[in-house]
C-alpha atoms as a PDB file:
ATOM      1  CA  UNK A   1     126.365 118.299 120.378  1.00  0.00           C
ATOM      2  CA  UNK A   2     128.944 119.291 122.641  1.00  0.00           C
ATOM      3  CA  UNK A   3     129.272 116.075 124.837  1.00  0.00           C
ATOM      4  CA  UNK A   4     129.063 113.516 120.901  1.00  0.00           C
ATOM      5  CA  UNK A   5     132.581 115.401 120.026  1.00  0.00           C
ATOM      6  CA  UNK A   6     134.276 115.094 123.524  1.00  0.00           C
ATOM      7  CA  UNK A   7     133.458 111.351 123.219  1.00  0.00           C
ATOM      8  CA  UNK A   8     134.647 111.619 119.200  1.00  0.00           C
ATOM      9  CA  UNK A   9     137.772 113.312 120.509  1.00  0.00           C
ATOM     10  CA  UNK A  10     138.503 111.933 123.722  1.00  0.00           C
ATOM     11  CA  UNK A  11     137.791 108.396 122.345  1.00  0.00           C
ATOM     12  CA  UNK A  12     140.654 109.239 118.986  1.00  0.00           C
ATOM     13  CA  UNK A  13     143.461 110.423 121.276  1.00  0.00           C
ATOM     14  CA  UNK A  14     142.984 107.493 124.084  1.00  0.00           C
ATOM     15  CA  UNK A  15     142.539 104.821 120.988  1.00  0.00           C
ATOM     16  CA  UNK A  16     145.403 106.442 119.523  1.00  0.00           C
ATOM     17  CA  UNK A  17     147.847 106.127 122.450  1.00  0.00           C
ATOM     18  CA  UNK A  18     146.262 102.547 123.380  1.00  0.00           C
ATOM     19  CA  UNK A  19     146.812 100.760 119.953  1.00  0.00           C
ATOM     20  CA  UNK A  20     150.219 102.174 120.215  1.00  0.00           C
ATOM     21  CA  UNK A  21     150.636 100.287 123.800  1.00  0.00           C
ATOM     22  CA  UNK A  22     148.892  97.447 122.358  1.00  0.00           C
ATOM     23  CA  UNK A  23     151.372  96.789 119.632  1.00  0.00           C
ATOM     24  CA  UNK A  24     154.154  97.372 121.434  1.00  0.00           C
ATOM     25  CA  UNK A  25     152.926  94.871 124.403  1.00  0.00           C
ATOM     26  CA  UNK A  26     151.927  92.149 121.152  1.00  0.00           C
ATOM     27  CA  UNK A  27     155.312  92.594 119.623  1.00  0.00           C
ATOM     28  CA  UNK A  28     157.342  92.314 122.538  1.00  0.00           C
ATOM     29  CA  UNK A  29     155.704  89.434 124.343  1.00  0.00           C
ATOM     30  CA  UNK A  30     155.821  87.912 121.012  1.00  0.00           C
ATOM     31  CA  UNK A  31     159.756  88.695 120.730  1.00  0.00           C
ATOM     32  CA  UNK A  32     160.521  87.680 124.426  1.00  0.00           C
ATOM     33  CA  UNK A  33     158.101  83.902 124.152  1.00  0.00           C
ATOM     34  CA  UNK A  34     160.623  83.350 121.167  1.00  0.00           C
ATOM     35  CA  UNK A  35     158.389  83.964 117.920  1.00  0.00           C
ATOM     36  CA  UNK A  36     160.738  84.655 115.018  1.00  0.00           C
ATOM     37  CA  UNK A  37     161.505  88.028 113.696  1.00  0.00           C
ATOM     38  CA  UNK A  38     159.778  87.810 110.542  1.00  0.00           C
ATOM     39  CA  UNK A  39     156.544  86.198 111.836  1.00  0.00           C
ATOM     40  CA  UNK A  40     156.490  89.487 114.393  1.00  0.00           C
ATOM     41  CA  UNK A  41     156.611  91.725 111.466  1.00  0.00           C
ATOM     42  CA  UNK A  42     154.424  89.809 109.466  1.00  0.00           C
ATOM     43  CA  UNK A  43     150.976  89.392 111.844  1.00  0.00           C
ATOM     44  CA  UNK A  44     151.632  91.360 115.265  1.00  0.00           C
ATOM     45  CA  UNK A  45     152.871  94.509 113.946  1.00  0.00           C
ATOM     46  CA  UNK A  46     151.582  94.405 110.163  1.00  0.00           C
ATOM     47  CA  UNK A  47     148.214  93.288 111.734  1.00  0.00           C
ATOM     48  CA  UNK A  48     148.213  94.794 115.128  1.00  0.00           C
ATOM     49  CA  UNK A  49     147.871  98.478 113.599  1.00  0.00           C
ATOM     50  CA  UNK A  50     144.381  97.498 112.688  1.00  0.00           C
ATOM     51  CA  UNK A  51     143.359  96.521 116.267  1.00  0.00           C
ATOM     52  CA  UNK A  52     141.666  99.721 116.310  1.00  0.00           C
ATOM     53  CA  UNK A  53     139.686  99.297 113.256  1.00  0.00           C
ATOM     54  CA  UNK A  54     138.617  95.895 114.223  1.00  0.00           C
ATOM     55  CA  UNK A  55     137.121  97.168 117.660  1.00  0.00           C
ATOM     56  CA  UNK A  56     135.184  99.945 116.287  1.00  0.00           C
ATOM     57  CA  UNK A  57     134.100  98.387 113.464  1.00  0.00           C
ATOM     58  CA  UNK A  58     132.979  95.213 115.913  1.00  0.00           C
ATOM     59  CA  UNK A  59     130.745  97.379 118.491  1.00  0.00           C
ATOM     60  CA  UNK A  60     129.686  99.050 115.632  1.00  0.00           C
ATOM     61  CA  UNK A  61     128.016  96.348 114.280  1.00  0.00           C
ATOM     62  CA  UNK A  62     126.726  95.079 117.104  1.00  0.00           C
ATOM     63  CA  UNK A  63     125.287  98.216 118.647  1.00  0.00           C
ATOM     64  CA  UNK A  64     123.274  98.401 115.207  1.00  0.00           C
ATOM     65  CA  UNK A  65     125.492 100.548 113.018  1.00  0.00           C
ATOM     66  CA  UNK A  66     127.021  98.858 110.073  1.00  0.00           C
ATOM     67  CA  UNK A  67     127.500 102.079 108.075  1.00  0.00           C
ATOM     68  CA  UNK A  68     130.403 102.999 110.793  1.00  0.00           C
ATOM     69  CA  UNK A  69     131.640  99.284 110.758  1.00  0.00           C
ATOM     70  CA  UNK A  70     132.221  99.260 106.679  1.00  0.00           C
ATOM     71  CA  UNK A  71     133.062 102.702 106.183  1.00  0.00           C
ATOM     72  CA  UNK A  72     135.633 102.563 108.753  1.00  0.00           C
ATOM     73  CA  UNK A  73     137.468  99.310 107.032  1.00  0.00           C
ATOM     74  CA  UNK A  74     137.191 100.763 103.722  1.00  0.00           C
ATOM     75  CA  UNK A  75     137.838 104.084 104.584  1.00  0.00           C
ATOM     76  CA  UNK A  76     141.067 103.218 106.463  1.00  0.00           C
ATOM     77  CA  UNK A  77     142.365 101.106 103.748  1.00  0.00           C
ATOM     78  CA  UNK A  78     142.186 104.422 101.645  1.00  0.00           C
ATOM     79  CA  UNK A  79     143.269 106.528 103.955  1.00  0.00           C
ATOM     80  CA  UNK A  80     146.521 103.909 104.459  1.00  0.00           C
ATOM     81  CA  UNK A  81     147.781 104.688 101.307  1.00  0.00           C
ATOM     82  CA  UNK A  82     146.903 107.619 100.006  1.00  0.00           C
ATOM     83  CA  UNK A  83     147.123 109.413 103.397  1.00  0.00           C
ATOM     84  CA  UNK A  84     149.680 107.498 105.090  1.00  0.00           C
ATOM     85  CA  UNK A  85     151.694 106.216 102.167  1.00  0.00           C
ATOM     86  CA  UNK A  86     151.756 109.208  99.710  1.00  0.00           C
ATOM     87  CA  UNK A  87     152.618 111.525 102.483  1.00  0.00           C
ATOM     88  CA  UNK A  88     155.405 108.874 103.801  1.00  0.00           C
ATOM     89  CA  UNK A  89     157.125 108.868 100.494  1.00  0.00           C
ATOM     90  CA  UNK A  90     156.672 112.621  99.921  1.00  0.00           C
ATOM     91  CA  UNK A  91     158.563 112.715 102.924  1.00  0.00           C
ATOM     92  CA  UNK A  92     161.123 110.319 102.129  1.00  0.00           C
ATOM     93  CA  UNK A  93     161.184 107.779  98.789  1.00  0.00           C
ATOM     94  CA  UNK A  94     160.073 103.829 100.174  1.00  0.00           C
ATOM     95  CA  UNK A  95     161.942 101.496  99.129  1.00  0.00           C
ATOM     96  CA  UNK A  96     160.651  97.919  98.850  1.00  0.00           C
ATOM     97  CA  UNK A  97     163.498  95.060  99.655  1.00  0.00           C
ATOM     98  CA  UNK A  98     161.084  92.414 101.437  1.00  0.00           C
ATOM     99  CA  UNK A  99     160.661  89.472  99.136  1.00  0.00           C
ATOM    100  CA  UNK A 100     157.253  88.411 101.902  1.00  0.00           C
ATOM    101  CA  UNK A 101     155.836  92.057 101.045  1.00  0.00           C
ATOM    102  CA  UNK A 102     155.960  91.573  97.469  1.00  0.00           C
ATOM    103  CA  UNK A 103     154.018  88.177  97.935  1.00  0.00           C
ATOM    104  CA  UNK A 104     151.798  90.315 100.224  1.00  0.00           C
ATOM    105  CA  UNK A 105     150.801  93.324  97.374  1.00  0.00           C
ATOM    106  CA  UNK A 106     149.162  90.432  94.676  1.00  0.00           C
ATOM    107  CA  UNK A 107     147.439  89.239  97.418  1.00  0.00           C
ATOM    108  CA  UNK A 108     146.209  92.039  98.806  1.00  0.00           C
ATOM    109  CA  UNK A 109     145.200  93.276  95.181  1.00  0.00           C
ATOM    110  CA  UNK A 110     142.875  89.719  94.825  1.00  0.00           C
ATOM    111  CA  UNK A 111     141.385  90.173  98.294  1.00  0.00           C
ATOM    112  CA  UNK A 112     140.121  93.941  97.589  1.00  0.00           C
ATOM    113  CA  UNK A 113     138.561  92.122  94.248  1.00  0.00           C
ATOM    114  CA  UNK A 114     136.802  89.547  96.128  1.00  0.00           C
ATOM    115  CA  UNK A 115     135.891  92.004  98.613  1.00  0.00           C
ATOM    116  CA  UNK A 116     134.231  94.267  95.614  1.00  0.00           C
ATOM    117  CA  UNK A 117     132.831  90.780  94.058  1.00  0.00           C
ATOM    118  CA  UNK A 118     131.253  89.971  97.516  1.00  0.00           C
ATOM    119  CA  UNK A 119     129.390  93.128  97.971  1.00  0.00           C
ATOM    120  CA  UNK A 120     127.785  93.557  94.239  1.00  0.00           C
ATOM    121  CA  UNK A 121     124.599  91.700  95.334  1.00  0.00           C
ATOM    122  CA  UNK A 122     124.049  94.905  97.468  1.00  0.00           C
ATOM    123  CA  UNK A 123     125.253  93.725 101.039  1.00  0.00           C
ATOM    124  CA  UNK A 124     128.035  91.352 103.166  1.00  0.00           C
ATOM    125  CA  UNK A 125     125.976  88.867 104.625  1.00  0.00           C
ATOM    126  CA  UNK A 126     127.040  85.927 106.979  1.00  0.00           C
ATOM    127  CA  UNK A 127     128.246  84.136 104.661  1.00  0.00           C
ATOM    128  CA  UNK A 128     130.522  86.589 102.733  1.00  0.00           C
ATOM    129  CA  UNK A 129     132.025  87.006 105.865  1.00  0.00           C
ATOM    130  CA  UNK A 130     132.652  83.311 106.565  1.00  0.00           C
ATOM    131  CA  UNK A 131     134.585  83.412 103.113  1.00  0.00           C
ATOM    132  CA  UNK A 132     136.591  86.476 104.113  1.00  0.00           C
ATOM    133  CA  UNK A 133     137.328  85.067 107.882  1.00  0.00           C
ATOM    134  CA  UNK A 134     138.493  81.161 106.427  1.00  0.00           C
ATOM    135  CA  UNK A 135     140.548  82.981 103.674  1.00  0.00           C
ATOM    136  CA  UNK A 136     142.326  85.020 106.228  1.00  0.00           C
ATOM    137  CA  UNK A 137     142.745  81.792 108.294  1.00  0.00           C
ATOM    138  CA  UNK A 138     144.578  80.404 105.258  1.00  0.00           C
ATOM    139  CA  UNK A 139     147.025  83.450 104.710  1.00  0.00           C
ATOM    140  CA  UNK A 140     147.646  83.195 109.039  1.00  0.00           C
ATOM    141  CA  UNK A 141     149.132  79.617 108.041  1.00  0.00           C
ATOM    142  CA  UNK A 142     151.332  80.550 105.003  1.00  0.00           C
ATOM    143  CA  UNK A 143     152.657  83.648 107.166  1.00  0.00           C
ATOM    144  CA  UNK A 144     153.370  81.296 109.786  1.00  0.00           C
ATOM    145  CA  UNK A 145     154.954  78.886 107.743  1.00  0.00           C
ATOM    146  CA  UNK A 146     156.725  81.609 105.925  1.00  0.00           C
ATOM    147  CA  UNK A 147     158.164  83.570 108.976  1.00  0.00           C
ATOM    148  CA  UNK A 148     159.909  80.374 110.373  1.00  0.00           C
ATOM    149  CA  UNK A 149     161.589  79.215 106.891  1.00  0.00           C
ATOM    150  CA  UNK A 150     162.861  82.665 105.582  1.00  0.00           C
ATOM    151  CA  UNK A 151     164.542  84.422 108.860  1.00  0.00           C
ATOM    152  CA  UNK A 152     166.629  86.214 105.968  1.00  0.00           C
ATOM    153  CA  UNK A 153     164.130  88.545 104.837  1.00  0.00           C
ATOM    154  CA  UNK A 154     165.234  92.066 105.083  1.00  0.00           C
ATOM    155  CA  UNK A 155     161.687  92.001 107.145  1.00  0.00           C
ATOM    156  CA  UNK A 156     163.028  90.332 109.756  1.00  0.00           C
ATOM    157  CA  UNK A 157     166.526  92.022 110.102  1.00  0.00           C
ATOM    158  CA  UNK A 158     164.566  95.042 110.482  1.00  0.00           C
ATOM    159  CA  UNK A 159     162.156  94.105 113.444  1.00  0.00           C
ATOM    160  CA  UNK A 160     164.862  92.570 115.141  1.00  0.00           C
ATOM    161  CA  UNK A 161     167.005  95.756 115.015  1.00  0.00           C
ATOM    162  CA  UNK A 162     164.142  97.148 116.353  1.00  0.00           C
ATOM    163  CA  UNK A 163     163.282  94.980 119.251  1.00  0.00           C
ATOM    164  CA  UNK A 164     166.985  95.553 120.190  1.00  0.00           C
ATOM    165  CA  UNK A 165     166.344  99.232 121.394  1.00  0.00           C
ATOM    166  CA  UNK A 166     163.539  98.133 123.343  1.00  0.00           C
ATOM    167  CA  UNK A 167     163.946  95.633 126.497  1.00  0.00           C
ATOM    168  CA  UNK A 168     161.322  95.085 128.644  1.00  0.00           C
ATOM    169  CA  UNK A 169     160.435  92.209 130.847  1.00  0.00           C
ATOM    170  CA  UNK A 170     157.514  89.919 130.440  1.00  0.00           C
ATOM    171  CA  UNK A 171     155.561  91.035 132.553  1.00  0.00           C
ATOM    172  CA  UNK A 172     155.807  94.668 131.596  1.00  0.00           C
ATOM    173  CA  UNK A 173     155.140  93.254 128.054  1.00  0.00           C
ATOM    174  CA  UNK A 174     152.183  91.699 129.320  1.00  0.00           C
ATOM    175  CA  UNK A 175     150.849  95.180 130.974  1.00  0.00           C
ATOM    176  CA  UNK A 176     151.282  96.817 127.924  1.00  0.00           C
ATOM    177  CA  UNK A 177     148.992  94.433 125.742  1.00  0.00           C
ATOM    178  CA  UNK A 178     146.726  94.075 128.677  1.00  0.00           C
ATOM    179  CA  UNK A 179     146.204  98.123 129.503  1.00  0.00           C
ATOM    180  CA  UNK A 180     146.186  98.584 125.387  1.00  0.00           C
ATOM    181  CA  UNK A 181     143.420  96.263 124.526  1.00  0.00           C
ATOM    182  CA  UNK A 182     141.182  97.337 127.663  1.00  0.00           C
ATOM    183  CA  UNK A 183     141.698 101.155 126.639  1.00  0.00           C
ATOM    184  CA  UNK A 184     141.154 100.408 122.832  1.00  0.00           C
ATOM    185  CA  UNK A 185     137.737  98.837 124.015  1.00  0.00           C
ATOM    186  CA  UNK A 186     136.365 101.851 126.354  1.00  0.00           C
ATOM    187  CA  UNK A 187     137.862 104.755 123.592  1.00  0.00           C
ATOM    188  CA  UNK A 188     136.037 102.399 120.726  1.00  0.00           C
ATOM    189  CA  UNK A 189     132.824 102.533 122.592  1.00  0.00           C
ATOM    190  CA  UNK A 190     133.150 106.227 122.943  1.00  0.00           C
ATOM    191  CA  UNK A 191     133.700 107.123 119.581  1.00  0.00           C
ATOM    192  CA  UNK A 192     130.942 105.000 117.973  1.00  0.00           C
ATOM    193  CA  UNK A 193     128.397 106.734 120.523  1.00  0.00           C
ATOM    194  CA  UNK A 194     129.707 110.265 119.880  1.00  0.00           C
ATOM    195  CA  UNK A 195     130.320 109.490 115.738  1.00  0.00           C
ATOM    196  CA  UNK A 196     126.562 108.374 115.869  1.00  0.00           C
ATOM    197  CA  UNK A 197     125.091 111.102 117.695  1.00  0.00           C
ATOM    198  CA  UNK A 198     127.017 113.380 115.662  1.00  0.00           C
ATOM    199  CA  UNK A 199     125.611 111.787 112.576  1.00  0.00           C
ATOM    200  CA  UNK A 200     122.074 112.058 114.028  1.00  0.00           C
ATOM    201  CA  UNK A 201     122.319 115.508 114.764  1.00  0.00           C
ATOM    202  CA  UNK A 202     123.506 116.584 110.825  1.00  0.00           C
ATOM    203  CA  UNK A 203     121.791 114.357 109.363  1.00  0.00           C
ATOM    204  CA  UNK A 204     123.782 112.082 107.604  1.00  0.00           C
ATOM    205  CA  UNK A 205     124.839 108.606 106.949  1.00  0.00           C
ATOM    206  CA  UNK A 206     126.847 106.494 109.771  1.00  0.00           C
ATOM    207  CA  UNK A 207     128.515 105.485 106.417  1.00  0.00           C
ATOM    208  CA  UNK A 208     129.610 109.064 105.922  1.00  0.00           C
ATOM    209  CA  UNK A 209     131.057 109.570 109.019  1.00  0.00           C
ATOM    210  CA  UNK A 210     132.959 105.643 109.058  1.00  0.00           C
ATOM    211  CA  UNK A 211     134.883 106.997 105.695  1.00  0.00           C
ATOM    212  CA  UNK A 212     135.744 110.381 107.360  1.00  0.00           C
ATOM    213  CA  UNK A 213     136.165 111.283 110.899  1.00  0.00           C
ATOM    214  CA  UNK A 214     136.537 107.390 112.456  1.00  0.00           C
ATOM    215  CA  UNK A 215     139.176 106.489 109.377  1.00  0.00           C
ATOM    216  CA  UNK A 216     141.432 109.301 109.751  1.00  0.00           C
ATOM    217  CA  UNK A 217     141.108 108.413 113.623  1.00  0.00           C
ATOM    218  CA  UNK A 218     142.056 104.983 113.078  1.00  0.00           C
ATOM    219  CA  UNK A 219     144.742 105.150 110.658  1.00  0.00           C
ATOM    220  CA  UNK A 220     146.289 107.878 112.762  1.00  0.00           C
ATOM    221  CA  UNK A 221     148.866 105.196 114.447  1.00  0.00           C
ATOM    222  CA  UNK A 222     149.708 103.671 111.298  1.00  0.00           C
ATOM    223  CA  UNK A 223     150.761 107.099 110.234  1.00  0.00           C
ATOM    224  CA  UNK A 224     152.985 108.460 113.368  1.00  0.00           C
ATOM    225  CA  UNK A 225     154.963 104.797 112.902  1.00  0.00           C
ATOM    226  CA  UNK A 226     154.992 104.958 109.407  1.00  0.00           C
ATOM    227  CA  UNK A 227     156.728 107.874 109.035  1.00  0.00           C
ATOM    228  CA  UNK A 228     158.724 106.939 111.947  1.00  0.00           C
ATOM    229  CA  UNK A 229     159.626 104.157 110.489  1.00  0.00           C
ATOM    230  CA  UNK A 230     160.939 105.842 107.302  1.00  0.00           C
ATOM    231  CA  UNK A 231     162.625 107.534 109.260  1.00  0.00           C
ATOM    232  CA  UNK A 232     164.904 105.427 110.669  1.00  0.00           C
ATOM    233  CA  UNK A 233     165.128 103.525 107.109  1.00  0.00           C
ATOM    234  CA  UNK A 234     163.264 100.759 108.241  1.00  0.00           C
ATOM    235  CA  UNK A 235     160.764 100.693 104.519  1.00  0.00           C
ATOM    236  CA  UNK A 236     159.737  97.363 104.731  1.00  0.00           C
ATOM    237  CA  UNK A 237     158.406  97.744 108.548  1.00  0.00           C
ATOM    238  CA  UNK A 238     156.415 101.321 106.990  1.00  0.00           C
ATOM    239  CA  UNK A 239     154.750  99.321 103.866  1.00  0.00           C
ATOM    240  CA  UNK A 240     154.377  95.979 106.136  1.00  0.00           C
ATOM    241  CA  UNK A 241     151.938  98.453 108.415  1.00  0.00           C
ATOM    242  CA  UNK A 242     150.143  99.672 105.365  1.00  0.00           C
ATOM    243  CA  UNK A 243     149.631  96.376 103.831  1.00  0.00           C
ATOM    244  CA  UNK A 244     149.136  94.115 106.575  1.00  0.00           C
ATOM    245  CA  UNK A 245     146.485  96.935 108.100  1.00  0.00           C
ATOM    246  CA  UNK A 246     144.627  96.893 104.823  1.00  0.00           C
ATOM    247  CA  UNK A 247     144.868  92.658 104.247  1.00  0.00           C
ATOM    248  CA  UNK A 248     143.314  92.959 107.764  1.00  0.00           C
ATOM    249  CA  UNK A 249     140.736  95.445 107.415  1.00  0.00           C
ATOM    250  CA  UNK A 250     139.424  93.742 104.252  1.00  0.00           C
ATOM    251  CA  UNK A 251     139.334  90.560 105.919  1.00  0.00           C
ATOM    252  CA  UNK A 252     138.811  90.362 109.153  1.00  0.00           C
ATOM    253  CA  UNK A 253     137.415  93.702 110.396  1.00  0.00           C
ATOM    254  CA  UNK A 254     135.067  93.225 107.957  1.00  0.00           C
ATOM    255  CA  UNK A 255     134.655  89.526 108.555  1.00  0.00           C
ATOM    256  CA  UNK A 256     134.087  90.247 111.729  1.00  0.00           C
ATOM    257  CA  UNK A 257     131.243  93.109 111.734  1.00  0.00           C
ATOM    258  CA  UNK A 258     129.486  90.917 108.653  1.00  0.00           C
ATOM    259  CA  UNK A 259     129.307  87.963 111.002  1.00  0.00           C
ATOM    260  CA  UNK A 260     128.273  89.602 113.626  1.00  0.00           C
ATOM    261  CA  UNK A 261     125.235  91.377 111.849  1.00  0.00           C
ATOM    262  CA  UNK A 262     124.272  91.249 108.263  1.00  0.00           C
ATOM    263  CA  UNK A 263     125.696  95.146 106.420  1.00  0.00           C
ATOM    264  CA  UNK A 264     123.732  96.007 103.643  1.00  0.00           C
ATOM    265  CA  UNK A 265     125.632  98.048 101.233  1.00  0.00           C
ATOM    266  CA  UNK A 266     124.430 100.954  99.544  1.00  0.00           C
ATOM    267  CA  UNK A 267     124.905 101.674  95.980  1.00  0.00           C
ATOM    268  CA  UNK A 268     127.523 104.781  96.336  1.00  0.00           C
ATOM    269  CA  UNK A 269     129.479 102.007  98.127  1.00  0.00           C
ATOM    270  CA  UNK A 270     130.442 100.446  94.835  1.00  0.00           C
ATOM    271  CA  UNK A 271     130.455 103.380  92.546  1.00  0.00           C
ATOM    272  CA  UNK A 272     132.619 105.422  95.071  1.00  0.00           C
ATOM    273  CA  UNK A 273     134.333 104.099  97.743  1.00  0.00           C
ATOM    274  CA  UNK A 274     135.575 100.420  96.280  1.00  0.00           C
ATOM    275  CA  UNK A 275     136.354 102.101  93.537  1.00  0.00           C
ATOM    276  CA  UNK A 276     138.401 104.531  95.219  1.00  0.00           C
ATOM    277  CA  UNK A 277     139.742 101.380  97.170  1.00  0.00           C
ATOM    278  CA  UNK A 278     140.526  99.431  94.406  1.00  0.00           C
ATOM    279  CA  UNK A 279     142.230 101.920  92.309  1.00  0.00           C
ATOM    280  CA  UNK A 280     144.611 102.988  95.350  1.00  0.00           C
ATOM    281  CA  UNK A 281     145.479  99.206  95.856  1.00  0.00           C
ATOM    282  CA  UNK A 282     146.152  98.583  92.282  1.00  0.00           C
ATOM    283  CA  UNK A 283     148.247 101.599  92.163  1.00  0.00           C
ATOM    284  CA  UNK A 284     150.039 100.398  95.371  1.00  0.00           C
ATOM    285  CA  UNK A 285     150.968  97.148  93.566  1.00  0.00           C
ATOM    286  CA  UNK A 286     152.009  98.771  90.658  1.00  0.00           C
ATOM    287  CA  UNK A 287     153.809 101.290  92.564  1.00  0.00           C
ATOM    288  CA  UNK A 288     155.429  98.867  95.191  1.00  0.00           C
ATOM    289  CA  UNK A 289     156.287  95.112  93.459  1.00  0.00           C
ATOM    290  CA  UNK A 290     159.259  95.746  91.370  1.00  0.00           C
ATOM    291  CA  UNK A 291     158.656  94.437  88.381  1.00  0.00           C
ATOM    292  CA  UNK A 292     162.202  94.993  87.186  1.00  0.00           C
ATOM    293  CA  UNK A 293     164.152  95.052  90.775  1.00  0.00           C
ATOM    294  CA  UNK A 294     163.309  96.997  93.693  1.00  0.00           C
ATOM    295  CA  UNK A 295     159.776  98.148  94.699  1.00  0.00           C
ATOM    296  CA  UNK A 296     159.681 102.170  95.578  1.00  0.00           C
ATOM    297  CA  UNK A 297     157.616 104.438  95.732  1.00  0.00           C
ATOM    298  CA  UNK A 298     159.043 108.248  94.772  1.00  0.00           C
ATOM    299  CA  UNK A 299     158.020 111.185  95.831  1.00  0.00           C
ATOM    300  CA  UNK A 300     156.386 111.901  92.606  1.00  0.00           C
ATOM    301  CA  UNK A 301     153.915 108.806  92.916  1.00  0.00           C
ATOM    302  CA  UNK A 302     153.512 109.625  96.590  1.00  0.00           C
ATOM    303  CA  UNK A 303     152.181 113.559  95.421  1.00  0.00           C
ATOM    304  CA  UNK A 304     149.604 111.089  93.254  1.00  0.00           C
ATOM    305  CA  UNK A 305     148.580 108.930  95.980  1.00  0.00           C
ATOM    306  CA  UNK A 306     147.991 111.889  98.190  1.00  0.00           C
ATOM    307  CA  UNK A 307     146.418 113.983  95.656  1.00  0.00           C
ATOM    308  CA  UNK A 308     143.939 110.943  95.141  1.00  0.00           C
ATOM    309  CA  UNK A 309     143.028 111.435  98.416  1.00  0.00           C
ATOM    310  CA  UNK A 310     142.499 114.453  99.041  1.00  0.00           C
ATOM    311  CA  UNK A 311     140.421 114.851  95.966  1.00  0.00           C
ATOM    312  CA  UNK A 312     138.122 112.001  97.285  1.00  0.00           C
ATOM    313  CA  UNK A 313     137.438 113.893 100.561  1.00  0.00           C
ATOM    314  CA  UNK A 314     136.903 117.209  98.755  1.00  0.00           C
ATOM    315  CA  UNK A 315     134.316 114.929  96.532  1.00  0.00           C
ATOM    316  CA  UNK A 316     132.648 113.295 100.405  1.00  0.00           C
ATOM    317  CA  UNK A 317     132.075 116.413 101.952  1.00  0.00           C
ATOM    318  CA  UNK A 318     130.592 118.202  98.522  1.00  0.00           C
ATOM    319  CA  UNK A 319     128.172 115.010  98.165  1.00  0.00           C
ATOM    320  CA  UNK A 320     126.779 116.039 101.959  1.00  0.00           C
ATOM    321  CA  UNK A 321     126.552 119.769 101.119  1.00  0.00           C
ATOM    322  CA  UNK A 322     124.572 119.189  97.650  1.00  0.00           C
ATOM    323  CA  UNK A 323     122.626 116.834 100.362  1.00  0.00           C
ATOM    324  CA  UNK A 324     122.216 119.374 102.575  1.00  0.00           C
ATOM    325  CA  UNK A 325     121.265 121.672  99.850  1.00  0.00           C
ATOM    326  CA  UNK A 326     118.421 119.009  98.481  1.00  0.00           C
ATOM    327  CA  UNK A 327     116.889 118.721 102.064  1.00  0.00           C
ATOM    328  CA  UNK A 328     116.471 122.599 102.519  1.00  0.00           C
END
């Protein structure tokens, strides 16, 4: 058991510091071959947070273990906001100025629908996934479209302020993105062998272990440049990680692991995790559109988005101790 966790941990702290090198490399070769502002904020940073999610969750499923792949997409999304956002705004109140995020949330909210829809016959086959991956396709285009016609977006001014504290040449740009995505491969690899062995050797479900120890692992660099992010009063950048990560993970990491190998989805799926999902994303759209002016989300709602998640995990690890129990 002892050589699973060095893999689990060794594998979380060199994914960790790779997706961060990864994202940076993305954003500023992006910035630097002349791709506007808002386009940057949109799909390399919004998206590029979930490169981690999309390698696991890829040798996952093709090394045979499509509990890790699903319960590491779903289990990120959840951990993205009531983790990453609820203790962001407990922190400090997000505020929600981004007329392209508020586009995003709706969209977001029909995409974890069809994603529950998808799965009711009891697993993601091929095709699902086709459906998930061509939909995606069709949001890259309107981002695209959208990030060169609206360079006014408080988005935008926000990445760019950012990219202005951070000059690098091309080819050190380059080296970045490179090093990141080799070192997000290797660190993947080693946490899907250790998270399996480990879920070998107690006895329960790679599914289990996806929602838990790999999706706190995962989400980890969303939260260090969330906060971060808040911190420096750049909201829109902090919720464009959240929901970008999550319009990813629903689409394309899953996409990706369904196409790839067929996931059959068990029933506590549906009754607890999608439902867990879909309440935190509805609550996020409620939370963050604006109905009236300005999305935000206070410190109050952030204490329920946390709480929700906490509760959740409390509720994962009793379900494998009554298991435990049962088996004894």
């Amino acid at each position: 058991m002892i050589l699973p966790w060095m893999a689990v941990i060794t594998g979380l702290l060199v994914l960790m510091w790779s997706a961060d090198r990864f994202v940076f490399g993305a954003s500023a070769t992006a910035r630097l071959l002349g791709m506007p502002p808002l386009l940057i904020g949109i799909i390399i940073v919004g998206f590029g947070t979930s490169a981690p999610e999309m390698v696991v969750s890829a040798i996952a499923s093709a090394h045979g273990n499509p509990g890790i792949a699903m319960g590491n997409a779903y289990g990120s999304n959840i951990a993205n906001i009531g983790l990453i956002l609820g203790l962001t705004a407990i922190i400090s109140p997000i505020v929600v100025d981004s007329r392209v995020l508020k586009q995003e949330l709706p969209i977001l909210t029909l995409m974890t629908a069809l994603s529950v829809f998808l799965i009711m016959d009891g697993s993601m086959g091929h095709m699902d996934a086709i459906i998930l991956l061509l939909i995606f396709t069709v949001f890259i285009v309107w981002s695209v479209a959208t990030g060169r016609t609206r360079a006014s977006d408080p988005l935008a001014g926000q990445v760019e302020n950012q990219s202005k504290n951070r000059k690098h040449t091309l080819g050190a740009s380059l080296g970045n993105l490179i090093t990141g995505l080799v070192l997000l491969i290797v660190s993947s690899r080693s946490l899907v062998w250790g998270a399996t062995e480990i879920a070998r050797a107690l006895g329960v479900s790679d599914l289990l272990i996806g929602l838990t120890i790999i999706a706190l692992g995962t989400s980890l660099p969303e939260l260090a440049s969330t906060i971060a992010a808040v911190k420096r009063g750049e909201n829109d950048i902090a919720m464009g990680n959240v929901i970008g990560s999550n319009l990813f993970n629903t689409m394309v990491v899953i996409g990706i692991a369904g196409s790839i190998k067929a996931i059959d989805v068990e029933k506590e799926v549906l009754t607890r995790d999608m439902a867990m999902m879909s309440g935190l994303t509805l609550s996020l759209f409620l939370f963050g559109y604006g109905f009236r002016g300005r999305g935000r989300i206070n410190r109050l709602e952030g204490s329920l988005l946390l709480t929700a998640y906490i509760l959740y995990n409390l509720f994962l690890i009793s379900s494998v101790i009554r298991e435990k129990v049962v088996q004894t």
